[in-house]
N, C-alpha and C. Protein backbone atom coordinates (compact mmCIF):
# COMPACT_ATOMS: atom_id res chain seq x y z
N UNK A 1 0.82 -1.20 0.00
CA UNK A 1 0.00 0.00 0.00
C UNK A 1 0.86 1.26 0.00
N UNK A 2 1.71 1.17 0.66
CA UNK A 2 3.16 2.24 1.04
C UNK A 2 3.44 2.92 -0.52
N UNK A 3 3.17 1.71 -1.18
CA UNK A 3 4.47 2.05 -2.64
C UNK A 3 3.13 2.81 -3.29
N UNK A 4 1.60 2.38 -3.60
CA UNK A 4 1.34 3.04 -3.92
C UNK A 4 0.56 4.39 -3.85
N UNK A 5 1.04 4.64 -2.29
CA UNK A 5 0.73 6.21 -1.93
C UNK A 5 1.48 6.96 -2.52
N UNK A 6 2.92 6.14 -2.50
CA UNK A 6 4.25 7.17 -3.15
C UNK A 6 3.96 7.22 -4.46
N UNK A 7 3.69 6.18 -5.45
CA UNK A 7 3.33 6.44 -6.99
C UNK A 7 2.19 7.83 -7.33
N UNK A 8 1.38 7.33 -6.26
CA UNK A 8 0.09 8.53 -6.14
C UNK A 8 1.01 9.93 -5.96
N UNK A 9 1.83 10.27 -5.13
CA UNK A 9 2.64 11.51 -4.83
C UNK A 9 3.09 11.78 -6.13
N UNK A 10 4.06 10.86 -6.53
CA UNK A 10 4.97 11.24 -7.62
C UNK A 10 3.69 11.41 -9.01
N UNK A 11 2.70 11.03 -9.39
CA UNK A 11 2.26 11.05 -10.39
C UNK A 11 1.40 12.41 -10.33
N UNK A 12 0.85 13.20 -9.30
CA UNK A 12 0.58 14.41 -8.49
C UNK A 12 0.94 15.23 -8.88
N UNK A 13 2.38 15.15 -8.35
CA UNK A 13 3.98 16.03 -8.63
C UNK A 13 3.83 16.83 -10.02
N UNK A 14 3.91 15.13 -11.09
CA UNK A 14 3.74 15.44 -12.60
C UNK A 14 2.66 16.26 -13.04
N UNK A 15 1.75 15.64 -12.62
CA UNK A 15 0.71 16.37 -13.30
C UNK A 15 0.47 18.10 -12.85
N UNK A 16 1.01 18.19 -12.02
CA UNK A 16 0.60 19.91 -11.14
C UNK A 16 1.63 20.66 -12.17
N UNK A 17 2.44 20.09 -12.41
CA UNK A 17 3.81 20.37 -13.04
C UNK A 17 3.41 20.65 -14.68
N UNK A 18 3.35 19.63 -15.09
CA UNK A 18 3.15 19.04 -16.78
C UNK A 18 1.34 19.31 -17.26
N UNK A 19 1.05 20.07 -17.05
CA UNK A 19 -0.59 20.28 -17.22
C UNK A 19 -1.09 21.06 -18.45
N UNK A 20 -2.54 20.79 -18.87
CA UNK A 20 -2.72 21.46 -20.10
C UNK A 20 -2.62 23.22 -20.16
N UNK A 21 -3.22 23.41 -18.98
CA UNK A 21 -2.85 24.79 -19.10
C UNK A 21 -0.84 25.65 -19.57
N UNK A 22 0.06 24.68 -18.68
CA UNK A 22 1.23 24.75 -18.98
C UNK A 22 1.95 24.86 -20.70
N UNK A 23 1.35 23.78 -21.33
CA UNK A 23 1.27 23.31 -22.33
C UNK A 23 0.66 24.26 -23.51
N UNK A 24 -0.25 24.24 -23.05
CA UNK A 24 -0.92 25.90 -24.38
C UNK A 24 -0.20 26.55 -23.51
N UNK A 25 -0.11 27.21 -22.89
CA UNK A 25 0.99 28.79 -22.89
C UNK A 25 2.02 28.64 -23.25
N UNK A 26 2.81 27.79 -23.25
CA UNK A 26 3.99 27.24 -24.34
C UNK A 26 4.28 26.90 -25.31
N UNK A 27 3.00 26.65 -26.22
CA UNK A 27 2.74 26.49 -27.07
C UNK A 27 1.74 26.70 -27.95
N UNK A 28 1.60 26.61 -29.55
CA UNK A 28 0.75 26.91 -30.27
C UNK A 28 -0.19 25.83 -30.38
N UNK A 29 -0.32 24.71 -29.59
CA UNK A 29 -0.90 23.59 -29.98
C UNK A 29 -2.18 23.39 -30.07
N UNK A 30 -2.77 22.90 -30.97
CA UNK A 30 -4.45 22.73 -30.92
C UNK A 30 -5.06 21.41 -30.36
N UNK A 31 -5.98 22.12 -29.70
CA UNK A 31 -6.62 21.28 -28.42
C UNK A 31 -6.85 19.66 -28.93
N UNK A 32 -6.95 19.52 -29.92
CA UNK A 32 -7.03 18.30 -30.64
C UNK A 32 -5.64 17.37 -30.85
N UNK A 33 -5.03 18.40 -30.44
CA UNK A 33 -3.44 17.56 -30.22
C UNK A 33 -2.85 17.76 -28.60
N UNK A 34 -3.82 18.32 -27.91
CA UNK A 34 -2.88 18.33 -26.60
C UNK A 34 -2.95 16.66 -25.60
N UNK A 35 -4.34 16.08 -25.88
CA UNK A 35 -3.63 14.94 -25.33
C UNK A 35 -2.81 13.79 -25.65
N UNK A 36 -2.80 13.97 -27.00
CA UNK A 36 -1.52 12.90 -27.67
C UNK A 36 -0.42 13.08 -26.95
N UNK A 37 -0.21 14.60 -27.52
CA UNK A 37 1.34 15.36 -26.90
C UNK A 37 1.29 14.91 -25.91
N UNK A 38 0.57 15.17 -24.70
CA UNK A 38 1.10 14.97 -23.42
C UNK A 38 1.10 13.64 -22.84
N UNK A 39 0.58 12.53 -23.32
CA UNK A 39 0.55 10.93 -23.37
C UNK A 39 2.02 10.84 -23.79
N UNK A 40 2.50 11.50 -25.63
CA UNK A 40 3.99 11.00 -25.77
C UNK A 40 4.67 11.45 -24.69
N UNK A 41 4.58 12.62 -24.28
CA UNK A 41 5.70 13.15 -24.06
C UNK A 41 5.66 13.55 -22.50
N UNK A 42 5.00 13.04 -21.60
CA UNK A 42 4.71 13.20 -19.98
C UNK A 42 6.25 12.88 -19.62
N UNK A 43 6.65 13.68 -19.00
CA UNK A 43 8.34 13.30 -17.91
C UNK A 43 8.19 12.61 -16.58
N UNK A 44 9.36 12.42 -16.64
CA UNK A 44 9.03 11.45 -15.35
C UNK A 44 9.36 12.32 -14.35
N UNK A 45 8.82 11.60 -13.05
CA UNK A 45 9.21 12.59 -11.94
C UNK A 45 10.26 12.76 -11.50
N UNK A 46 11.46 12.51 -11.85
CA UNK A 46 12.99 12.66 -11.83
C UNK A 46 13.05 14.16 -12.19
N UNK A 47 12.85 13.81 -13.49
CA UNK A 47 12.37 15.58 -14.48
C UNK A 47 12.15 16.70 -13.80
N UNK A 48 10.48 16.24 -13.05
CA UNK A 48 9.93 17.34 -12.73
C UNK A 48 10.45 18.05 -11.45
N UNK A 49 11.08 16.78 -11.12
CA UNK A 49 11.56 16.99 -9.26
C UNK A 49 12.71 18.29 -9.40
N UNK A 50 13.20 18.54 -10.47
CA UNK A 50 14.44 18.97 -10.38
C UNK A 50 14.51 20.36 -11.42
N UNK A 51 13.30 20.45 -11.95
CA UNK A 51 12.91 21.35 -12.99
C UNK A 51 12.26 22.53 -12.21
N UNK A 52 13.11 23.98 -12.48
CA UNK A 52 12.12 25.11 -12.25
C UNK A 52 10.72 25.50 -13.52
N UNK A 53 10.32 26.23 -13.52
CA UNK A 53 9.25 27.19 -14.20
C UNK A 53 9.78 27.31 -15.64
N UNK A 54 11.07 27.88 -15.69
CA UNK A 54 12.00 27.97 -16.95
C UNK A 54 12.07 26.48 -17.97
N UNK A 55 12.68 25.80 -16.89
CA UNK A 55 12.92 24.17 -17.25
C UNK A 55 11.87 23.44 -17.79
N UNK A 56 10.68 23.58 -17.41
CA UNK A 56 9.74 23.16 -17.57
C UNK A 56 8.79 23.48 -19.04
N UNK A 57 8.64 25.13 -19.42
CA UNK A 57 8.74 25.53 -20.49
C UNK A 57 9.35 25.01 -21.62
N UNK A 58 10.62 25.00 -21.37
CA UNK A 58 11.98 24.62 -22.25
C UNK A 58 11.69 23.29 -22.93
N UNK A 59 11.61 22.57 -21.69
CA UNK A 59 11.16 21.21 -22.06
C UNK A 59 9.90 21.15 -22.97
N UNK A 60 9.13 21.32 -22.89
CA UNK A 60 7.33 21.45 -23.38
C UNK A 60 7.22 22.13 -24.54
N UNK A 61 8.79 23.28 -25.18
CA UNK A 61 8.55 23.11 -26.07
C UNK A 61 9.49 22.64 -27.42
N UNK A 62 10.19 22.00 -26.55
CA UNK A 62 11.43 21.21 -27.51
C UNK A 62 10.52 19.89 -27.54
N UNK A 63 10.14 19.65 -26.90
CA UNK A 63 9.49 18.05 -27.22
C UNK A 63 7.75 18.88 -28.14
N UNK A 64 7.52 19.88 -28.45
CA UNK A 64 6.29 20.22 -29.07
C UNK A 64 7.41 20.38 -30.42
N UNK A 65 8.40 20.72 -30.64
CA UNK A 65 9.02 20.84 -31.67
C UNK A 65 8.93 19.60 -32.41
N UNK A 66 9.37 17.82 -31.39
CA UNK A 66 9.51 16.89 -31.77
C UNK A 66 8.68 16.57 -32.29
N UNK A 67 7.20 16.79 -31.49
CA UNK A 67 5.70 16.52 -31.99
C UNK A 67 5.65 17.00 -33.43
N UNK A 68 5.59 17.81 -33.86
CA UNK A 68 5.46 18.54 -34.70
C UNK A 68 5.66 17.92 -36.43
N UNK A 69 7.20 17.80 -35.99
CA UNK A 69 7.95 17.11 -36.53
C UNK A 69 7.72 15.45 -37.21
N UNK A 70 7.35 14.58 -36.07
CA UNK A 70 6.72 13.43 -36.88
C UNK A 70 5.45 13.52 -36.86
N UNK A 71 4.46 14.16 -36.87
CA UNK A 71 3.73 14.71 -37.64
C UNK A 71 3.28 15.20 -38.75
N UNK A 72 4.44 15.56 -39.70
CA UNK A 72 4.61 15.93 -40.80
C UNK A 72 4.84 14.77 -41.69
């Protein structure tokens, strides 16, 4: 039960972190693509643990670049 209170924390973490609102302000993306994107491309909580406001951006939109990209 222990382990999965902690999965519950850490998956929390992510999401408060990695969210759609985050995601459109960083990007141009249309709502019809934001939950793909964020299915490929969710970080793990290693990521987020260690990521400011900046970092987080950065990230969201180099991997929207990637999106993009095989997409085409």
């Amino acid at each position: 039960m222990e382990k999965n209170i902690q999965l519950a924390i850490k998956e929390s973490k992510i999401d408060s972190a990695f969210n759609r609102n985050a995601v459109k302000m960083s990007t141009s993306i249309k709502d019809e693509d934001i939950t793909p994107f964020m299915e490929e491309y969710r970080p793990t909580f290693e990521q987020v643990q260690s990521w400011n406001t900046y970092d987080l951006y950065l990230y969201i939109q180099k991997s929207y670049e990637s999106f993009i990209v095989k997409r085409e």
